[in-house]
N, C-alpha and C. Protein backbone atom coordinates (compact mmCIF):
# COMPACT_ATOMS: atom_id res chain seq x y z
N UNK A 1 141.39 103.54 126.65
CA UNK A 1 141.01 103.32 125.27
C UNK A 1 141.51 104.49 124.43
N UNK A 2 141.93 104.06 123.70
CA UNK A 2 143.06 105.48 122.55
C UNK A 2 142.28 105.72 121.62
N UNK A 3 141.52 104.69 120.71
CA UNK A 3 140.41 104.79 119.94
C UNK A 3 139.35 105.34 120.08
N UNK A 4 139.06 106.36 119.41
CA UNK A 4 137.25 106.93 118.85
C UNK A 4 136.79 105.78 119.08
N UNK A 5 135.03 106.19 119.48
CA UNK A 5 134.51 104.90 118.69
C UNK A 5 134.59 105.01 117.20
N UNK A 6 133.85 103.63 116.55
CA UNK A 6 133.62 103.48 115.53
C UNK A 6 132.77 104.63 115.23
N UNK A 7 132.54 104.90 114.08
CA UNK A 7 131.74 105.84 112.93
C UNK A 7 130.39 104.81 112.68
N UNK A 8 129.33 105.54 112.98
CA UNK A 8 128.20 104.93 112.72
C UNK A 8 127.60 105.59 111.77
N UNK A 9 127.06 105.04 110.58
CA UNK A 9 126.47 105.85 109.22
C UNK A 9 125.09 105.24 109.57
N UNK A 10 124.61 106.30 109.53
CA UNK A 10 122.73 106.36 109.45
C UNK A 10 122.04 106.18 108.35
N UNK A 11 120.81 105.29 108.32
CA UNK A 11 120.88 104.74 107.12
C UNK A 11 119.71 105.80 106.54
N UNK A 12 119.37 106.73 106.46
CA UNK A 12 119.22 108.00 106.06
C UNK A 12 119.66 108.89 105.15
N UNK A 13 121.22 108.62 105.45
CA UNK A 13 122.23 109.74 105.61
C UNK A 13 122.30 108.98 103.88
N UNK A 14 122.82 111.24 103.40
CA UNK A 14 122.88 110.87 101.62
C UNK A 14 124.21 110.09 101.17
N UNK A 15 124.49 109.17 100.30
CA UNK A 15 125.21 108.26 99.42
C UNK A 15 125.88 109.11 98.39
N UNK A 16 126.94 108.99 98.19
CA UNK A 16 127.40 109.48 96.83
C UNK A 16 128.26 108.26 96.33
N UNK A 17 128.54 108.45 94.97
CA UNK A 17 129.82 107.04 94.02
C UNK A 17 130.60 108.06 93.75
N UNK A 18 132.09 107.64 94.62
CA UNK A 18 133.33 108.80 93.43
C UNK A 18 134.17 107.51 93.31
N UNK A 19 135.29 108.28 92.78
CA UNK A 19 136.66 107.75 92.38
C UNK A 19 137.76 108.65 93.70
N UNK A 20 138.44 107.19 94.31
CA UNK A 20 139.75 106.81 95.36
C UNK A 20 140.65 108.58 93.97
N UNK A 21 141.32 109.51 94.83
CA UNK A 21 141.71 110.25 94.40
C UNK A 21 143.39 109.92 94.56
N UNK A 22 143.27 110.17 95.78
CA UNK A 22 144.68 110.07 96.64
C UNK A 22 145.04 108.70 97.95
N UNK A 23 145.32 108.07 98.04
CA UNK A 23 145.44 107.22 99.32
C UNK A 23 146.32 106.84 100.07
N UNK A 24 146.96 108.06 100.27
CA UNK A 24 148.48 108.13 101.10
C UNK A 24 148.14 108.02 102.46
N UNK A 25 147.60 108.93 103.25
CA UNK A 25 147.43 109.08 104.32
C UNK A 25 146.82 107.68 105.30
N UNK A 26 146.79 107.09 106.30
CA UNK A 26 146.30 106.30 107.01
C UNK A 26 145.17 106.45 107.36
N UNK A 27 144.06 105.93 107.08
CA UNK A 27 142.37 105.76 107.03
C UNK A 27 141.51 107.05 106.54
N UNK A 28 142.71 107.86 105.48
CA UNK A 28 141.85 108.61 105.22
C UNK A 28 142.04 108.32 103.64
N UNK A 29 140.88 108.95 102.79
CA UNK A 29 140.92 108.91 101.60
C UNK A 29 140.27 109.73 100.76
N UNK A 30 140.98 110.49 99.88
CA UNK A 30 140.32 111.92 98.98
C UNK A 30 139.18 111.04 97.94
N UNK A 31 138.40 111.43 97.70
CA UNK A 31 137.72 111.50 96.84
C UNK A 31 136.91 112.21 95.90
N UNK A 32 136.86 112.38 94.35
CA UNK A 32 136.72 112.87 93.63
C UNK A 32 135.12 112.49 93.23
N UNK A 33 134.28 113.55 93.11
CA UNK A 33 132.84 113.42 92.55
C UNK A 33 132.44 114.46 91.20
N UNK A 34 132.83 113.80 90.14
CA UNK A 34 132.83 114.30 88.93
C UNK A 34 131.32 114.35 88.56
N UNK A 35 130.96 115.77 88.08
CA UNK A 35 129.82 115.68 86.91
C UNK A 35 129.96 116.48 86.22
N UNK A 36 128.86 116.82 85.73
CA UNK A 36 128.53 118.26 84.48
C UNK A 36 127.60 118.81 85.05
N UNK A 37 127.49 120.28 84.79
CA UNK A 37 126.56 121.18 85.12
C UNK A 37 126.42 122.23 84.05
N UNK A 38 124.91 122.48 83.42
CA UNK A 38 125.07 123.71 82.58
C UNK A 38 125.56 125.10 83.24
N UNK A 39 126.31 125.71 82.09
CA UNK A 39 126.76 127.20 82.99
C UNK A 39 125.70 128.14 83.00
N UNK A 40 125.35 128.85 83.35
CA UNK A 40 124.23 129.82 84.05
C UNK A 40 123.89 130.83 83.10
N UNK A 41 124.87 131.15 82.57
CA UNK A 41 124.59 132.58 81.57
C UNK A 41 124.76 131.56 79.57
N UNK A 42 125.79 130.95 79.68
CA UNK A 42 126.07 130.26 78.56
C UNK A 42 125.12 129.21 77.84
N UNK A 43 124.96 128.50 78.87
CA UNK A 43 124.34 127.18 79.01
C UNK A 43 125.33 125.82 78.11
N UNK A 44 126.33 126.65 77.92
CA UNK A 44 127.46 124.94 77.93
C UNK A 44 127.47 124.10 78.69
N UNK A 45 127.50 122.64 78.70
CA UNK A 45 127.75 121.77 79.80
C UNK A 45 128.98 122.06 80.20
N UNK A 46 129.28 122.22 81.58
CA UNK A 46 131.03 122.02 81.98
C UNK A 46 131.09 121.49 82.79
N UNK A 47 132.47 120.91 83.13
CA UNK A 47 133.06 119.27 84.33
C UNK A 47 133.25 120.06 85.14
N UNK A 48 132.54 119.59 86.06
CA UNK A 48 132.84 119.96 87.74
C UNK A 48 133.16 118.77 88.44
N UNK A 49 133.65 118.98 89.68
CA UNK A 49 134.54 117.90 91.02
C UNK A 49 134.16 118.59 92.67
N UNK A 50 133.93 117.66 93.06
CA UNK A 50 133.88 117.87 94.18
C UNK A 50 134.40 117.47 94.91
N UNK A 51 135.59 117.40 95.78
CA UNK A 51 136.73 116.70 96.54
C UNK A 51 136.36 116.52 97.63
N UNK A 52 136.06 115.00 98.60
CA UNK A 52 135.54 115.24 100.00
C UNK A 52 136.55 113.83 100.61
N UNK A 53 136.96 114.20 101.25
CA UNK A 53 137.87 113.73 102.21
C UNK A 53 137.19 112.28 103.48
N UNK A 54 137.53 111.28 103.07
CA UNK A 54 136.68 110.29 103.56
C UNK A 54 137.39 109.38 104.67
N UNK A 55 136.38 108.65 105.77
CA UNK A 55 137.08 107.59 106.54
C UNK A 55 137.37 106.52 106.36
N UNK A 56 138.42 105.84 106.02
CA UNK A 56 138.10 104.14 105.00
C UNK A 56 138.86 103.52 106.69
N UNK A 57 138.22 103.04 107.58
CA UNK A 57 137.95 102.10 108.74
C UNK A 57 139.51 101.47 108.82
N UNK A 58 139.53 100.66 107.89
CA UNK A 58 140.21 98.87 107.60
C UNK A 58 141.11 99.62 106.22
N UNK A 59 141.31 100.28 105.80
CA UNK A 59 142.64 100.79 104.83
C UNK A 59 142.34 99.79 103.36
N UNK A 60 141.01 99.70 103.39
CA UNK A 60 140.52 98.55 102.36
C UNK A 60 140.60 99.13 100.52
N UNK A 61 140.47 100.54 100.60
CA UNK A 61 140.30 100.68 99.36
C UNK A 61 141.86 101.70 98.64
N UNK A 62 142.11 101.56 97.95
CA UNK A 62 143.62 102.26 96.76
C UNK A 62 143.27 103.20 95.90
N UNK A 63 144.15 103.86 95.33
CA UNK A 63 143.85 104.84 94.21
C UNK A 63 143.10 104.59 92.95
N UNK A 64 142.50 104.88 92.87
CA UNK A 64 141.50 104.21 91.44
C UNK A 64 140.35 103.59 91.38
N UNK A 65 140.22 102.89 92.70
CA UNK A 65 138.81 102.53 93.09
C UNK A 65 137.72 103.38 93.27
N UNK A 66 136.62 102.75 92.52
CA UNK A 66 135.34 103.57 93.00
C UNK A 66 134.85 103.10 94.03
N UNK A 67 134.00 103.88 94.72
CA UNK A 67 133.55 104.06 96.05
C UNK A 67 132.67 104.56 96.32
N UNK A 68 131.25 103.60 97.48
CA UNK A 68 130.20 104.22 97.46
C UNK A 68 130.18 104.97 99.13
N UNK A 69 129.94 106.17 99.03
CA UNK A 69 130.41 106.87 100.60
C UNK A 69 128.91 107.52 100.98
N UNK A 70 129.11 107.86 102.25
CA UNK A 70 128.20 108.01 102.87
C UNK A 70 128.48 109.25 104.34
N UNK A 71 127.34 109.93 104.24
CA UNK A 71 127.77 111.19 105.24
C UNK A 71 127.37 110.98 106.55
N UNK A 72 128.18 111.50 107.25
CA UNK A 72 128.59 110.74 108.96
C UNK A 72 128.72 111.81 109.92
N UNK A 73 128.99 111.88 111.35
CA UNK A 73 129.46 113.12 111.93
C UNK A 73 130.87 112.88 111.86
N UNK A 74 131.37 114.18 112.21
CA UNK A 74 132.66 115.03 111.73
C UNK A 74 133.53 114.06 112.26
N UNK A 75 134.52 113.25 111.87
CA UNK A 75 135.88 112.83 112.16
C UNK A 75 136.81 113.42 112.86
N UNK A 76 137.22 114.56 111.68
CA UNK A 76 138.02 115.41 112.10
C UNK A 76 137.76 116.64 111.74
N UNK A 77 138.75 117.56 111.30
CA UNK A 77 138.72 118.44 110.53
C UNK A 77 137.73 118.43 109.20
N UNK A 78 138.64 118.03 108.58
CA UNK A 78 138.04 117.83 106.63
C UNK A 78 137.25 116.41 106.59
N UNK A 79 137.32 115.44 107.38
CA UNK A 79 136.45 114.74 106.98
C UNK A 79 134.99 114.17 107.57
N UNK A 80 133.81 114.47 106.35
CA UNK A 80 132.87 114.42 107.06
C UNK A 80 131.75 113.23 106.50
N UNK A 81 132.68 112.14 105.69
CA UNK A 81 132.15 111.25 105.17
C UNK A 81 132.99 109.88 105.22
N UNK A 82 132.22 108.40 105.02
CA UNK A 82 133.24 107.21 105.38
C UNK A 82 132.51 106.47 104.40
N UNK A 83 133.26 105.45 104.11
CA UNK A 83 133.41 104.70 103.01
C UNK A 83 132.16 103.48 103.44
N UNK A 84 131.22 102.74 102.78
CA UNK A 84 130.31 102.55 102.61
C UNK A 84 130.65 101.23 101.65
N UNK A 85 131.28 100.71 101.17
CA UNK A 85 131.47 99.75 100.00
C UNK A 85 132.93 100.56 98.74
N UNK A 86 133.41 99.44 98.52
CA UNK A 86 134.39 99.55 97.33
C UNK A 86 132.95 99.10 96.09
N UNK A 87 132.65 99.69 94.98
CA UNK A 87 131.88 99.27 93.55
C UNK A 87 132.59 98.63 93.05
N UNK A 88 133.94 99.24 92.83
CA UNK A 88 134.73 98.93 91.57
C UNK A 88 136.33 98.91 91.94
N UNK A 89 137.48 98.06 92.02
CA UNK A 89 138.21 98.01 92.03
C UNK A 89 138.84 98.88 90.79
N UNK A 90 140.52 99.00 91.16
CA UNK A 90 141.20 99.65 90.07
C UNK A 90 141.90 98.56 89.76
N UNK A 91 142.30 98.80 88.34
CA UNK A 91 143.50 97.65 87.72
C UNK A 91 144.67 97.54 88.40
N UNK A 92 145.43 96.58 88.44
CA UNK A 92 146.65 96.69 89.40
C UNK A 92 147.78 97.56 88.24
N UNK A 93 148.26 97.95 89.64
CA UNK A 93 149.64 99.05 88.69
C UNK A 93 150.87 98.57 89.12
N UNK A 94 151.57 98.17 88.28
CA UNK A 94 152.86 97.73 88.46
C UNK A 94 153.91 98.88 88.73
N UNK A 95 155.01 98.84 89.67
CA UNK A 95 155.94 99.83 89.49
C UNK A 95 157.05 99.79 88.83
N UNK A 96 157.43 100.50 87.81
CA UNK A 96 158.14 100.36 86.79
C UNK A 96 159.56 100.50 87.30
N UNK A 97 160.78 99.72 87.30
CA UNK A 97 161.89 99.89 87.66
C UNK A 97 162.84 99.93 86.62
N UNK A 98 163.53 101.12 86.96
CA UNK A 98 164.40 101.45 85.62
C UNK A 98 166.02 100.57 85.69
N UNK A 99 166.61 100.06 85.08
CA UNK A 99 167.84 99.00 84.83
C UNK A 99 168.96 100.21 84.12
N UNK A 100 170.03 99.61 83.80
CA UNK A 100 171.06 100.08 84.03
C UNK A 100 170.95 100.94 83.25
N UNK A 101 170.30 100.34 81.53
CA UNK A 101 170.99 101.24 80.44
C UNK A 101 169.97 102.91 80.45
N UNK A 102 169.17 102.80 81.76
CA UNK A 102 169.07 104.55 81.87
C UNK A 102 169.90 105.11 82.82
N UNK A 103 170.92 104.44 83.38
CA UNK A 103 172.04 104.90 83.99
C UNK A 103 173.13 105.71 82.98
N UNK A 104 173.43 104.75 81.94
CA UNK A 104 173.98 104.84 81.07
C UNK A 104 173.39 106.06 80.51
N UNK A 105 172.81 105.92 79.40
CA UNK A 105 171.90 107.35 79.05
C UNK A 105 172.40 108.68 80.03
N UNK A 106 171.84 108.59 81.43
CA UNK A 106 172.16 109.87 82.07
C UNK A 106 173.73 110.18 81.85
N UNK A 107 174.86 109.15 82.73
CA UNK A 107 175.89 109.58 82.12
C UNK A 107 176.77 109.89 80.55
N UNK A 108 176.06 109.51 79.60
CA UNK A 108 176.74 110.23 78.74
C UNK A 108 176.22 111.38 78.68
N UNK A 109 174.25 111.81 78.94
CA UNK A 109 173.97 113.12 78.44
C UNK A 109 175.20 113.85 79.59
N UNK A 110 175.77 113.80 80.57
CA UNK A 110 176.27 114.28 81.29
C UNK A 110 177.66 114.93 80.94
N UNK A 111 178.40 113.45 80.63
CA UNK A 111 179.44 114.05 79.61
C UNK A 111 179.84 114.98 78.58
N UNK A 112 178.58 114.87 77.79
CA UNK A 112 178.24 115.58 76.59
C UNK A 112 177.96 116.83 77.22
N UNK A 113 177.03 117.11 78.03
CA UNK A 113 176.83 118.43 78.56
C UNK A 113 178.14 119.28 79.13
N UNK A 114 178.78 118.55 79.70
CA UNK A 114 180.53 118.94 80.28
C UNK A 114 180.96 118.85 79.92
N UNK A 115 181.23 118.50 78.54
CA UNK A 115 182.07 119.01 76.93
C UNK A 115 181.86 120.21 76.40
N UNK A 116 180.38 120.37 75.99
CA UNK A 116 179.84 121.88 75.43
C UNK A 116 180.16 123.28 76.85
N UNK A 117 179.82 122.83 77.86
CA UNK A 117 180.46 123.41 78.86
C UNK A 117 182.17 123.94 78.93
N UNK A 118 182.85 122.99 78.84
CA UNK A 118 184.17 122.75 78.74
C UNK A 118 184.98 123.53 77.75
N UNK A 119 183.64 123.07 76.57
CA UNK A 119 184.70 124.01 75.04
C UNK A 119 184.51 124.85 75.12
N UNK A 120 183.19 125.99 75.77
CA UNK A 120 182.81 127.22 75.41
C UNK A 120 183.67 127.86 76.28
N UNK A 121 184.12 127.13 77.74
CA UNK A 121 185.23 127.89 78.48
C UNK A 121 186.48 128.22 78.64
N UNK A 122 186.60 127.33 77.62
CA UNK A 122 188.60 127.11 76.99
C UNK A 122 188.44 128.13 76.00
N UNK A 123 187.68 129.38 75.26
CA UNK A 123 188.16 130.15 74.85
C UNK A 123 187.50 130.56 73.63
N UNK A 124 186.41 129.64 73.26
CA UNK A 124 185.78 129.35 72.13
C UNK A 124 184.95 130.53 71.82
N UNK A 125 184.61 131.23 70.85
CA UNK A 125 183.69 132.00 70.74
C UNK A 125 183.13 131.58 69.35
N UNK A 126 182.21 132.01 69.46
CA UNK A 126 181.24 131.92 67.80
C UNK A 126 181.33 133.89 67.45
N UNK A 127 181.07 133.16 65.91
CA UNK A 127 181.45 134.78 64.89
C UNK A 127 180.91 135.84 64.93
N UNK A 128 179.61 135.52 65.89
CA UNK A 128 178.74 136.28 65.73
C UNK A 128 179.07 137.48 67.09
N UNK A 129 179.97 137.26 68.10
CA UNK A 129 180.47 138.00 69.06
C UNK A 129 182.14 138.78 68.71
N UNK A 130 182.49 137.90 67.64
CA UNK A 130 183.97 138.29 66.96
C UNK A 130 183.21 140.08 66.15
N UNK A 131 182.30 139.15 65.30
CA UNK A 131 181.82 140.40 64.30
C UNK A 131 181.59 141.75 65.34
N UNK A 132 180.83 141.29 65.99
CA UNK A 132 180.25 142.35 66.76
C UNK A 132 181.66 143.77 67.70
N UNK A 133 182.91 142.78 68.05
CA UNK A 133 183.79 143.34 68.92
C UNK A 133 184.41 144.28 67.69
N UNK A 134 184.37 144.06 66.44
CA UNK A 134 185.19 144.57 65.16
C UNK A 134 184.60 145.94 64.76
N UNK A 135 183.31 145.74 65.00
CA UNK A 135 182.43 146.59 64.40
C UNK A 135 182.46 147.90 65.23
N UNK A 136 182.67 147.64 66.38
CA UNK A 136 182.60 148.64 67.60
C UNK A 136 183.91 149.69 67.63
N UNK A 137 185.33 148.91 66.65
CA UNK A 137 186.01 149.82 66.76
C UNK A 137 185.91 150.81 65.73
């Protein structure tokens, strides 16, 4: 058997709601736990995060989803909590594919750049380095 067992969450064990941060990795998933806290000496409210690194089982939840998680024994390393329910899906995100005429675009800025390049090396100077060589004699 190559597999852990399963992760058993105790129904005890404390709950938190964040927001899907990152979801690259395979059954793991960052999560973000945003609040406010007054500051100690100031007493401004300020945004705090708490980043905790979670087990999502079944690869069920994406970036943007909220998520109700729940604390477990240790996985691995960094993670010491597993996913408990998706709340809230995220909107779908389309991936934007760029077409020719930003091909275009790049090669002329290109051209244009290896012109100003081009002229300043064929010999060109501005007046302001002429003045300066005159002055010196």
């Amino acid at each position: 058997m190559s597999r852990k067992s399963p992760v058993v969450i105790p129904a005890e064990s404390p709950r938190l709601v964040g927001m899907v941060d990152r979801a690259i990795q395979d059954r793991t998933r960052r999560v973000v736990i945003s609040y406010s806290a007054r500051h100690p000496r100031y007493g401004k409210y300020v945004r705090r995060r708490t980043i905790l690194h979670v087990h999502d089982e079944t690869n069920d939840s994406h970036k943007g989803d909220r998520v109700e998680i729940a604390e477990c024994r240790p996985v691995s390393r960094l993670k010491r909590w597993a996913l408990v329910r998706i709340v809230e899906r995220a909107p779908l995100q389309t991936e934007v594919v760029y077409g020719e005429a930003v091909k275009e675009k790049a090669d002329n800025a290109t051209a244009t750049v290896a012109g100003k390049v081009a002229g300043t090396a064929a010999g060109k100077t501005t007046g302001k380095a002429t003045g300066k060589a005159k002055s010196k004699k």
